[in-house]
Protein backbone atom coordinates (compact mmCIF):
# COMPACT_ATOMS: atom_id res chain seq x y z
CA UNK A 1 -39.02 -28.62 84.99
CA UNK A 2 -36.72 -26.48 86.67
CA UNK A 3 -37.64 -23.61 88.93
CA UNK A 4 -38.10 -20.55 87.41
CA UNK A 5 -36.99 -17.09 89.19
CA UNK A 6 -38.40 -14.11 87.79
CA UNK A 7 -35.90 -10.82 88.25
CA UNK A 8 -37.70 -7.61 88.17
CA UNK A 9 -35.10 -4.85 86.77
CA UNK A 10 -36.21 -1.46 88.50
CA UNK A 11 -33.83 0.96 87.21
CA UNK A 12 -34.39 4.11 84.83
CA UNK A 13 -35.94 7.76 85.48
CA UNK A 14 -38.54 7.79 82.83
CA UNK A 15 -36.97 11.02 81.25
CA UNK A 16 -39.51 11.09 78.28
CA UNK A 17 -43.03 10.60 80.90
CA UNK A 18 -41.98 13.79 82.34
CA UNK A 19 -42.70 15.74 84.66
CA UNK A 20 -44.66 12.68 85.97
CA UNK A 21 -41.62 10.19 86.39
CA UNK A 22 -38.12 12.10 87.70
CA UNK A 23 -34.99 10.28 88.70
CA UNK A 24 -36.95 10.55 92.84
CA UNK A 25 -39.97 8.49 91.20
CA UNK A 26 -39.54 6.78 88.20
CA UNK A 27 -42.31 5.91 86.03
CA UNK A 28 -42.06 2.08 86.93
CA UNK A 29 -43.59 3.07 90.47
CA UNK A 30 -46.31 5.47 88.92
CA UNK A 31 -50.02 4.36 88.52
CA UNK A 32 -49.90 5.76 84.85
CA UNK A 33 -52.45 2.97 83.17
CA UNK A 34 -53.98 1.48 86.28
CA UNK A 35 -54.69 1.72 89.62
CA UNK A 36 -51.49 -0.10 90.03
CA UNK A 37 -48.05 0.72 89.06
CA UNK A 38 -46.38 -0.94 86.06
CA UNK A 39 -43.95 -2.35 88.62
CA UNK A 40 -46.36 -3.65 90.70
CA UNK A 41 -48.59 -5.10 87.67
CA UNK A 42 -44.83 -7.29 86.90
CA UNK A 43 -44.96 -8.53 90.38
CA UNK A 44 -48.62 -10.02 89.85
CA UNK A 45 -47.80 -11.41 86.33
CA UNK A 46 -44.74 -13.37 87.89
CA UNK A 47 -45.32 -14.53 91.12
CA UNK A 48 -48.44 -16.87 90.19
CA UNK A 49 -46.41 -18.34 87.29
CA UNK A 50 -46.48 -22.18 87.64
CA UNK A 51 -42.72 -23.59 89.53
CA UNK A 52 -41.95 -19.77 90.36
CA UNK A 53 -39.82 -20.32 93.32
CA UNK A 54 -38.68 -16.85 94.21
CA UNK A 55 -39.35 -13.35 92.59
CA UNK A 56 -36.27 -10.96 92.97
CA UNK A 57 -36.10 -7.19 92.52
CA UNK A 58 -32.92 -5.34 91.55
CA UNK A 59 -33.09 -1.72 92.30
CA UNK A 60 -30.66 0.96 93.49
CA UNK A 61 -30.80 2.59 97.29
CA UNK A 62 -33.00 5.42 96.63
CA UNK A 63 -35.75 2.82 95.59
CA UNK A 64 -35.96 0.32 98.19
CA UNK A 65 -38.18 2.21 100.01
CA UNK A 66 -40.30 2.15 96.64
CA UNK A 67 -40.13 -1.59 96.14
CA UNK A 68 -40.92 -2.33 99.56
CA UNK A 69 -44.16 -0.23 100.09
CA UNK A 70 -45.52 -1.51 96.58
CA UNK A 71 -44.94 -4.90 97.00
CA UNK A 72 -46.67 -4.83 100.58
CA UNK A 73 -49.50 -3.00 98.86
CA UNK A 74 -50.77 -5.71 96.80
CA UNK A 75 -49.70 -8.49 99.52
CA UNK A 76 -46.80 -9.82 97.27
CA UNK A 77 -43.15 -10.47 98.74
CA UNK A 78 -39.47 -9.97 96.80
CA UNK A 79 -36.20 -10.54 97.54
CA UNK A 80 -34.29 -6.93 97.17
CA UNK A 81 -30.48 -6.93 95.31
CA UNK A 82 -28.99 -3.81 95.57
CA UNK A 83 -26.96 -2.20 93.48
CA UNK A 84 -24.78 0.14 95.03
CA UNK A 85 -24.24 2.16 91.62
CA UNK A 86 -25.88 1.98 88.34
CA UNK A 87 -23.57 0.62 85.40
CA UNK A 88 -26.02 -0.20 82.84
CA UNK A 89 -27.97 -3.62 82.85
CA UNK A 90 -25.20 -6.24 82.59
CA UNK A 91 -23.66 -5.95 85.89
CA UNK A 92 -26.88 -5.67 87.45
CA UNK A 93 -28.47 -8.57 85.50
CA UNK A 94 -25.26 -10.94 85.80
CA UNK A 95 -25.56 -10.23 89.68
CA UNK A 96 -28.75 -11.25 89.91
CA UNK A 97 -27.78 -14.39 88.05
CA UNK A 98 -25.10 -14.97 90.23
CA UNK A 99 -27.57 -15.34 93.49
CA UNK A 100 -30.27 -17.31 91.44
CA UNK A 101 -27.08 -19.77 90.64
CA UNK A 102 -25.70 -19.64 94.39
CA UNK A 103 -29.71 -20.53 95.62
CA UNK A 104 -30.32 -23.30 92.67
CA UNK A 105 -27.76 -24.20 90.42
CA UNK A 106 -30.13 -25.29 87.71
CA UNK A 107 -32.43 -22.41 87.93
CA UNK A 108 -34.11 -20.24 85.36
CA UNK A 109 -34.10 -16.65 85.72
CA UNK A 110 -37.06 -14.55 83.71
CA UNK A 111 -35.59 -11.27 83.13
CA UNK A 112 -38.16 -8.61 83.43
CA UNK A 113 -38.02 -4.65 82.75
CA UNK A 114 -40.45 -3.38 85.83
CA UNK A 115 -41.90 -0.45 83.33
CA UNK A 116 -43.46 -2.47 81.06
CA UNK A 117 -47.25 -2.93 80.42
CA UNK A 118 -48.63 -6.23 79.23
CA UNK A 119 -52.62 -6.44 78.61
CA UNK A 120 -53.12 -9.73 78.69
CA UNK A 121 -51.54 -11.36 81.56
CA UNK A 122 -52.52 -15.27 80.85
CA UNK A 123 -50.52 -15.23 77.55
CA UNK A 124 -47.71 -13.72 79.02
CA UNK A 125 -47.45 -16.54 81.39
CA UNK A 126 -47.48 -18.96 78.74
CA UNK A 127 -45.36 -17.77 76.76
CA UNK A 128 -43.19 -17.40 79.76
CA UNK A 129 -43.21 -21.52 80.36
CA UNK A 130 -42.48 -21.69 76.53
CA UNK A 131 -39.16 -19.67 77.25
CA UNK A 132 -38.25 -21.06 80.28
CA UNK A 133 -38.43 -24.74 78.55
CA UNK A 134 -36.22 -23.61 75.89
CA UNK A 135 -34.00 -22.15 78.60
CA UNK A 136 -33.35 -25.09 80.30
CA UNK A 137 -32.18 -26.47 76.85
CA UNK A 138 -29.15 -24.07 76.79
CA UNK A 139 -30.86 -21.38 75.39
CA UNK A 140 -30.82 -17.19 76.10
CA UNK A 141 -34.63 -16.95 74.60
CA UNK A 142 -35.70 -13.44 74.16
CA UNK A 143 -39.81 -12.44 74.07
CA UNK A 144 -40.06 -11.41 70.73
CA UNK A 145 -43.69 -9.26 70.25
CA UNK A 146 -45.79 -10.13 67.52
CA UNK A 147 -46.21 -6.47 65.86
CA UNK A 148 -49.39 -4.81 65.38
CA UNK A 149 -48.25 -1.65 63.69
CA UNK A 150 -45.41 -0.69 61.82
CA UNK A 151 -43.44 1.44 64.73
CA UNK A 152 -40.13 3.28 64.82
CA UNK A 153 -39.84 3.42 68.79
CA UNK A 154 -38.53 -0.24 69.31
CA UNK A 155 -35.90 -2.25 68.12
CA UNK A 156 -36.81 -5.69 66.25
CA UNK A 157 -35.80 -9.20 65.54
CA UNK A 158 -35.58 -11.15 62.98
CA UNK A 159 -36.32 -14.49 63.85
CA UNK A 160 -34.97 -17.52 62.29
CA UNK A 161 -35.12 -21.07 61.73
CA UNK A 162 -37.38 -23.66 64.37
CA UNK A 163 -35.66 -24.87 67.02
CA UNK A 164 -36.74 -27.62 70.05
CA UNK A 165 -40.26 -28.24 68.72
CA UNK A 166 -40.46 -24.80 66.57
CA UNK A 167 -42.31 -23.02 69.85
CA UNK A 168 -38.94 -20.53 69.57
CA UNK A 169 -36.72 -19.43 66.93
CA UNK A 170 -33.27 -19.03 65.71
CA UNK A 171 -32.53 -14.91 66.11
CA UNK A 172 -31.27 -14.26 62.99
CA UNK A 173 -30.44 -10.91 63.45
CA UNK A 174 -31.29 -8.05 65.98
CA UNK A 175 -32.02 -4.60 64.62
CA UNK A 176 -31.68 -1.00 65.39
CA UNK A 177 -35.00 1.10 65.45
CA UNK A 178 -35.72 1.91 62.51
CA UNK A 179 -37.19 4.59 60.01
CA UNK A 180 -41.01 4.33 58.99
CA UNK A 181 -40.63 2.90 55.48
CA UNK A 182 -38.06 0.10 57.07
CA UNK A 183 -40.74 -0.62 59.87
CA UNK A 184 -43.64 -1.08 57.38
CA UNK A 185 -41.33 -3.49 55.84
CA UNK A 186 -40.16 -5.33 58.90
CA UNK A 187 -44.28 -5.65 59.17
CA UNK A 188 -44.45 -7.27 56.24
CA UNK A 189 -41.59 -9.56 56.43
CA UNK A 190 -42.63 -11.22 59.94
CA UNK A 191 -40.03 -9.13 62.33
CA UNK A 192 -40.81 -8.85 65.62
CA UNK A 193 -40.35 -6.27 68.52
CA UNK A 194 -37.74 -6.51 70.87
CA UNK A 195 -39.13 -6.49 73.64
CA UNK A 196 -36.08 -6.51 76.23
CA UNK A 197 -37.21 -9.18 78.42
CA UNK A 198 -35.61 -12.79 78.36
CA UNK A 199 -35.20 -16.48 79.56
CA UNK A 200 -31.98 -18.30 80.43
CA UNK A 201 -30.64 -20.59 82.95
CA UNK A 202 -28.72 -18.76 85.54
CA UNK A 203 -25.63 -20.58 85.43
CA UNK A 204 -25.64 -20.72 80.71
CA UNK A 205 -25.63 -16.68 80.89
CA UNK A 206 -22.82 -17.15 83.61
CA UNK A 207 -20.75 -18.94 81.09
CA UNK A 208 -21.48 -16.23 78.40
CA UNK A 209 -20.29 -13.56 80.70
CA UNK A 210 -17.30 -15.65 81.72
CA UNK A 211 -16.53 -15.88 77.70
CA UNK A 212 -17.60 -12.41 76.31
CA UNK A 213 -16.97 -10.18 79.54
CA UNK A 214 -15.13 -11.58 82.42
CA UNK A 215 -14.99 -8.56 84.30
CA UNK A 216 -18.62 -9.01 84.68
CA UNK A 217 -18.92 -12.29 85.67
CA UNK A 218 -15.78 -12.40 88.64
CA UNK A 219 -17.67 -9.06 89.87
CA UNK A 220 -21.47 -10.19 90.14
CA UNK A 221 -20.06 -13.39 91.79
CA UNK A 222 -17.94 -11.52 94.29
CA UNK A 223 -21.29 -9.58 94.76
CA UNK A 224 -23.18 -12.64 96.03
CA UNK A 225 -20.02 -14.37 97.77
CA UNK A 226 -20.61 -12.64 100.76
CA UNK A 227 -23.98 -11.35 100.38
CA UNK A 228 -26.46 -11.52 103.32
CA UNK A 229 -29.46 -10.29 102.96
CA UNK A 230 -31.69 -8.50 106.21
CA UNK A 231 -35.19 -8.73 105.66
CA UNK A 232 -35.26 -9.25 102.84
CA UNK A 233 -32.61 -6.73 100.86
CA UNK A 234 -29.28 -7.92 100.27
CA UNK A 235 -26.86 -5.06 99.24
CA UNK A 236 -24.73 -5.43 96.91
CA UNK A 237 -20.65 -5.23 97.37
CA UNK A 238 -19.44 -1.63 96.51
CA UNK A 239 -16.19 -2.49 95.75
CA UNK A 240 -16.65 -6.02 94.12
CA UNK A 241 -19.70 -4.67 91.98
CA UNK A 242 -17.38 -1.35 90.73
CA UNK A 243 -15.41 -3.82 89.32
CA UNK A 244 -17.85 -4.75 86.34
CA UNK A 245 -17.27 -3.14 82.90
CA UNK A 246 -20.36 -0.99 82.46
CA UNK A 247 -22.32 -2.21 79.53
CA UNK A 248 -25.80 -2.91 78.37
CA UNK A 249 -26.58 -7.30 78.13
CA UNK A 250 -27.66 -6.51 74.48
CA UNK A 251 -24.27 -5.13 73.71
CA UNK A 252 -21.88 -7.98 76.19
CA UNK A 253 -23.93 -10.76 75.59
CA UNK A 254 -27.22 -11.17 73.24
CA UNK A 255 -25.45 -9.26 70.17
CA UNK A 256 -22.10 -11.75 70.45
CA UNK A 257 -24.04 -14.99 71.73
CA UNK A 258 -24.35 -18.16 69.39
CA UNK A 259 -26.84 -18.85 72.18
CA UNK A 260 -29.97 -16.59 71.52
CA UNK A 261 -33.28 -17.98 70.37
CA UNK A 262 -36.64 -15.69 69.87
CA UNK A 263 -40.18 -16.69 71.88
CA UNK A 264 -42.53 -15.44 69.73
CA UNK A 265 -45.44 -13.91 71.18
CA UNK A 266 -49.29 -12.60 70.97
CA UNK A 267 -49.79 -10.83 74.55
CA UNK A 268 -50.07 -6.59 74.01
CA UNK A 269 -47.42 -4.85 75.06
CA UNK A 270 -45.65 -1.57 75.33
CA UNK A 271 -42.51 0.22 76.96
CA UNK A 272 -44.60 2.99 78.40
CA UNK A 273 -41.32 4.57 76.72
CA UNK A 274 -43.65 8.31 76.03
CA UNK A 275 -47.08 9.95 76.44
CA UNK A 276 -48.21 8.46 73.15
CA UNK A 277 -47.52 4.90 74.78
CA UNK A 278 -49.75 5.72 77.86
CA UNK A 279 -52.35 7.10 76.22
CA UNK A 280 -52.57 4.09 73.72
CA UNK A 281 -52.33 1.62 76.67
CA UNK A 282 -54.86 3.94 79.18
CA UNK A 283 -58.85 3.40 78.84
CA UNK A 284 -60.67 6.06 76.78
CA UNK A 285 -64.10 7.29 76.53
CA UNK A 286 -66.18 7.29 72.92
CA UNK A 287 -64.36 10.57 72.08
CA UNK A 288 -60.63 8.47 72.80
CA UNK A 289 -59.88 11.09 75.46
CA UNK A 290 -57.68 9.10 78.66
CA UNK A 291 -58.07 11.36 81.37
CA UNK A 292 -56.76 11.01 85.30
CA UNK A 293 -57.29 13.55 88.36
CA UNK A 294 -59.72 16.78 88.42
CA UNK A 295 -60.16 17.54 84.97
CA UNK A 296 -62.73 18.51 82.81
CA UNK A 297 -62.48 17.71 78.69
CA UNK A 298 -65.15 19.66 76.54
CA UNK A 299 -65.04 19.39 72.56
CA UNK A 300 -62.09 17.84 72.71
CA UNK A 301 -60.81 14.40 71.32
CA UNK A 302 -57.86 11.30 71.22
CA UNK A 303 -56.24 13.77 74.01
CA UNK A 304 -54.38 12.12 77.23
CA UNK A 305 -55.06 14.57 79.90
CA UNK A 306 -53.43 13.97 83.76
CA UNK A 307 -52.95 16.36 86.93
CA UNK A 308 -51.79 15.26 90.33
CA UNK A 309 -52.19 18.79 91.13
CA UNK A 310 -54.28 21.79 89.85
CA UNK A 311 -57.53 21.89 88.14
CA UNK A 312 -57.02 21.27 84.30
CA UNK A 313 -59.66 22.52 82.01
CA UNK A 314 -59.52 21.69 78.20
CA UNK A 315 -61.37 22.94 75.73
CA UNK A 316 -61.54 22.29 71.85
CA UNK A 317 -58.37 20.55 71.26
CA UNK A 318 -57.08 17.21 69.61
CA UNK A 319 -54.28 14.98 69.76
CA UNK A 320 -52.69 16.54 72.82
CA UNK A 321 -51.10 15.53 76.09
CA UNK A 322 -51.59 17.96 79.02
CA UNK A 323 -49.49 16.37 82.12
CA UNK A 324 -49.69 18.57 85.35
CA UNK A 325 -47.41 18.23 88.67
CA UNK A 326 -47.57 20.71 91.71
CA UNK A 327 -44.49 21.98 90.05
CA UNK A 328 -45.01 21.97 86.44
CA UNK A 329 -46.95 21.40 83.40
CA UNK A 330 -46.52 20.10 79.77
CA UNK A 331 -48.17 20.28 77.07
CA UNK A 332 -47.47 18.75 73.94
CA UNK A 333 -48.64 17.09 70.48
CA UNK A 334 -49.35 13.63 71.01
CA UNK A 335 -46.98 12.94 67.77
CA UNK A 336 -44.26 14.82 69.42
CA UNK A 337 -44.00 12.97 73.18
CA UNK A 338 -40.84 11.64 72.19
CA UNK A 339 -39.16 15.24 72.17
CA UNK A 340 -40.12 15.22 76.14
CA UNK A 341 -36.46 14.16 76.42
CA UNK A 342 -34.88 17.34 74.48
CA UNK A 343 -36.73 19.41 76.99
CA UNK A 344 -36.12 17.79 79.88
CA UNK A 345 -31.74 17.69 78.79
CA UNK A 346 -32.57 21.47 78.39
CA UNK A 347 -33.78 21.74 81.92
CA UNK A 348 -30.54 19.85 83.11
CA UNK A 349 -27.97 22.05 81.28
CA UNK A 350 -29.52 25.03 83.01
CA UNK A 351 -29.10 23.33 86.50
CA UNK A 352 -32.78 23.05 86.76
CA UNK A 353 -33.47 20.51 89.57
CA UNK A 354 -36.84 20.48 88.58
CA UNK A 355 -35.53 17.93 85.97
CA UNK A 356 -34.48 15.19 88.03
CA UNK A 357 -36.63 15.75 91.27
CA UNK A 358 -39.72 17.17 92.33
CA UNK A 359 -39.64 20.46 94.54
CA UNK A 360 -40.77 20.53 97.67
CA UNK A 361 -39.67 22.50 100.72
CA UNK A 362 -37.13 20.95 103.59
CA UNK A 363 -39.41 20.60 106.31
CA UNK A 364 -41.71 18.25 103.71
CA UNK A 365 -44.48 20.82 103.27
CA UNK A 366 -45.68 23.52 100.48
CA UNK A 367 -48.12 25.97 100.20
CA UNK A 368 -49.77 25.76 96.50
CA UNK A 369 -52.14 28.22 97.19
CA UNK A 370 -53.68 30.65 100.23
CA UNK A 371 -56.62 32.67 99.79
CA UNK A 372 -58.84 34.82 102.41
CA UNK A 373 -60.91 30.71 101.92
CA UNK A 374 -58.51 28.46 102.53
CA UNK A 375 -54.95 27.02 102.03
CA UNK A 376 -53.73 23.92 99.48
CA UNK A 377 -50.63 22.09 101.23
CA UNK A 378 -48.39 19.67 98.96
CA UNK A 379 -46.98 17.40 102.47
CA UNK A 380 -44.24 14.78 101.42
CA UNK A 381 -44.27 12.43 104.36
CA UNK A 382 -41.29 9.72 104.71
CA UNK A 383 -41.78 6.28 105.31
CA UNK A 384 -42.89 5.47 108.79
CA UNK A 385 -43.29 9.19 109.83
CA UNK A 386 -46.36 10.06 111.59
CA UNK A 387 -48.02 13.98 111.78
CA UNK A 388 -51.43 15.34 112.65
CA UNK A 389 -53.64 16.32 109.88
CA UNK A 390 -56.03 19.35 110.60
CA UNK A 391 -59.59 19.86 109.93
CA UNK A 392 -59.44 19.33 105.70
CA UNK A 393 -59.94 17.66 102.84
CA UNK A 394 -57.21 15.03 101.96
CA UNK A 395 -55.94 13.55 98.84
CA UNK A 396 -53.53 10.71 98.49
CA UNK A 397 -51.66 11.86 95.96
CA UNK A 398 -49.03 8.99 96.29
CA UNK A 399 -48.59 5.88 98.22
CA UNK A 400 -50.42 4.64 101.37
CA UNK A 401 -51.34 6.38 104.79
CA UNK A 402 -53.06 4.94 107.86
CA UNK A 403 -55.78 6.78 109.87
CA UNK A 404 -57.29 5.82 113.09
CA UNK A 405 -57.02 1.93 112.37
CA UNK A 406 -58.23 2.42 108.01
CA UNK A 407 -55.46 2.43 105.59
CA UNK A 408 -55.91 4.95 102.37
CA UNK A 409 -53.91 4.32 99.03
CA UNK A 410 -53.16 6.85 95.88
CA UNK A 411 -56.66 8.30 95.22
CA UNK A 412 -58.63 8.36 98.44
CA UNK A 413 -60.06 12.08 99.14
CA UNK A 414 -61.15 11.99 102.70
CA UNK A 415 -62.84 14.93 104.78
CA UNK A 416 -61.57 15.27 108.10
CA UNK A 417 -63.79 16.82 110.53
CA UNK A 418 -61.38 16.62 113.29
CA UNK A 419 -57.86 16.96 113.41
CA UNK A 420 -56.38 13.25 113.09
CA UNK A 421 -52.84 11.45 113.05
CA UNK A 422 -51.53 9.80 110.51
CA UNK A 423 -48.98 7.35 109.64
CA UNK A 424 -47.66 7.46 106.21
CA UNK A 425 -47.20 3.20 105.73
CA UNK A 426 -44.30 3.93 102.62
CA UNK A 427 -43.16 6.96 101.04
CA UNK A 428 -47.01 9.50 100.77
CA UNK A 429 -47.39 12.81 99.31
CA UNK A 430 -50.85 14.39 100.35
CA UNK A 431 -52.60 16.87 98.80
CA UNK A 432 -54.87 19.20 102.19
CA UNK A 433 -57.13 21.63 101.54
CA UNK A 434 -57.66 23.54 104.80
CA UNK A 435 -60.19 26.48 105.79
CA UNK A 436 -58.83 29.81 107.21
């Protein structure tokens, strides 16, 4: 069998999980679900994966930082492509093709959205040899997800006749999202979800690019030509890379291909694409309540409930998603998370920058609150940068810090008794809580 090289696709803001996930930290490197990001959950799917030979990242600058700290955090190692300007996932994904070819001629790629959430880990993988067997028969074999309910958030397939040994399918057609009668037909007539990840032999999707979109194809191998890569990261060639049409791979390649087969498959999984998706993929207590951070839930039920900042008290309310930052708060019906997005375009044709990024003043720390008590500091410390903590209690609100010789990740609360240095390992935002 040939060897298989899984390519992570880190690219996206999140708009709809905000004010969690902003274009400065997308939801992909957010512990949302788990104590691990989704990103960081695809890593540990892959990497394991029987004749995996190398697991590769693409990612733009501002999240290299990102990819690094995460994968160090759960002892895992990627090659990092990249791209020197987002032009939707062709470019990115025929680049990435483009080094897997130059490293192995024969091998297969597993192309992998980083912000997805798969349950069950051990079908995944499976189904993940199924696709890459198919792909080394010529094939562009897309994980098609068995459905369990009749939703309008995700596109669908509808699979066709048995091919190889009838483990994948002809695609017979690939469909647009659709309306909730359609769905609860598609149900009934077999369909299955889309779900955006795929298997193909570096060098067969190559040769589709070269046919369908050649501006794609000369680019992505200009990219690699002269690529050399530095611990690790490899950056990709401004000028050669500008040179690719910007388009999606559903629209240059899967929707024109005579090549595409289907993988159907059991594992649960979800986009994470709203606050309805992470509250049906988080762990709930009897009264289906998800809840993260210092909150407190009282007569209230099926409500997803999350603060990385303030206190959050709720009382006597269903079917609601309360999501507080430092810098802002949402609140929402559960059945409405997808209009997130309308608010959030609102917030950019104001010129709020409190759509894209999250606030925080230029020297890296913010006063939340000061009383005649005591003082709440938001610090964002950058990778690498040490500073002296006073007498406090500390949260780690976000990534990983190292104190006299112990390392604390996203979650610790520690009491300092002393004033202490620190040494934020990636990327940290801390939470202190100091006495007057």
């Amino acid at each position: 069998m040939a060897a298989i090289y899984p390519v992570i696709l880190c690219g996206g803001s999140g708009t709809r999980l905000w004010p969690a996930s902003r274009s400065d930290h997308p939801k992909q490197f957010l512990k949302l679900v788990s104590d691990r990001s989704s990103f960081q959950e695809t890593v540990l799917r892959v990497k394991d994966i029987p004749g995996v030979a190398e697991v590769v990242v693409v990612t733009g600058e501002a999240m290299v930082g990102f990819v690094s700290e995460q994968t160090a955090e759960i002892g895992a190692w990627a090659t990092i492509l990249v791209e020197p300007e987002a032009r939707d996932s062709a470019p990115a994904v025929a680049a990435a093709a483009a080094y897997v070819e130059a490293q192995d001629p024969a091998g297969v790629v597993l192309m992998l959205a980083a912000d997805h959430h798969i349950a069950q880990p051990e079908i995944f993988q499976q189904a993940a040899l199924t696709a890459a067997k198919a792909a080394e028969q010529g094939y562009i074999v897309t994980f098609g997800v068995q459905p369990t309910v009749p939703a309008t958030g995700f596109g669908y397939i509808r699979p066709g006749a048995p091919l190889l040994d009838g483990s994948v399918r002809e695609v017979a057609a690939f469909v647009e999202k659709p309306d909730q009668a359609t769905a609860e037909r598609y149900l009934l007539e077999g369909y299955l979800w889309n779900s955006g990840n795929f298997a193909f032999q570096a060098a067969t999707l190559l040769g589709e690019f070269e046919t369908f979109e050649p501006s794609v194809a000369a680019a992505a191998k200009a990219c690699v030509a002269g690529l050399q890569l530095e611990a690790g990261i490899g950056r990709l060639d401004r000028e050669a890379f500008a040179q690719a049409k910007k388009i999606s791979l559903d629209y240059a390649i899967m929707e024109r291909t005579q090549k595409a087969a289907v993988a159907p498959a059991a594992f649960a999984w979800s986009d994470l694409g709203a606050w309805d998706a992470i509250w049906e993929a988080s762990t709930r207590d009897g009264d289906g309540n998800a809840q993260t951070g210092d909150v407190d839930l009282h007569g209230s039920s099926n409500v997803l409930v999350r603060s990385t900042g303030p206190y959050v008290g709720v009382i006597g309310v269903n079917d609601i998603v309360v999501v507080a930052e430092p810098d802002a708060v949402l609140v929402c019906h559960r059945k409405d998370s997808q209009a997130v997005k309308t608010l959030v375009d609102g917030l950019k044709a104001k010129g709020r920058s409190i759509a894209s990024r999250k606030s925080a003043s230029p020297n890296g720390t913010e006063t939340l609150v000061s009383t005649d008590g005591f003082d709440v500091e938001l610090r964002r410390v950058p990778a690498g940068e040490t500073l002296m903590l006073p007498v406090s209690t500390l949260q780690v609100l976000e990534g990983v810090i190292e104190m006299d010789g112990d390392v604390y990740a996203a979650g610790a609360i520690i009491a300092l008794d002393d004033s202490v240095q620190a040494r934020a390992i990636g990327a940290a935002t801390l939470l202190v809580t100091k006495p007057r």
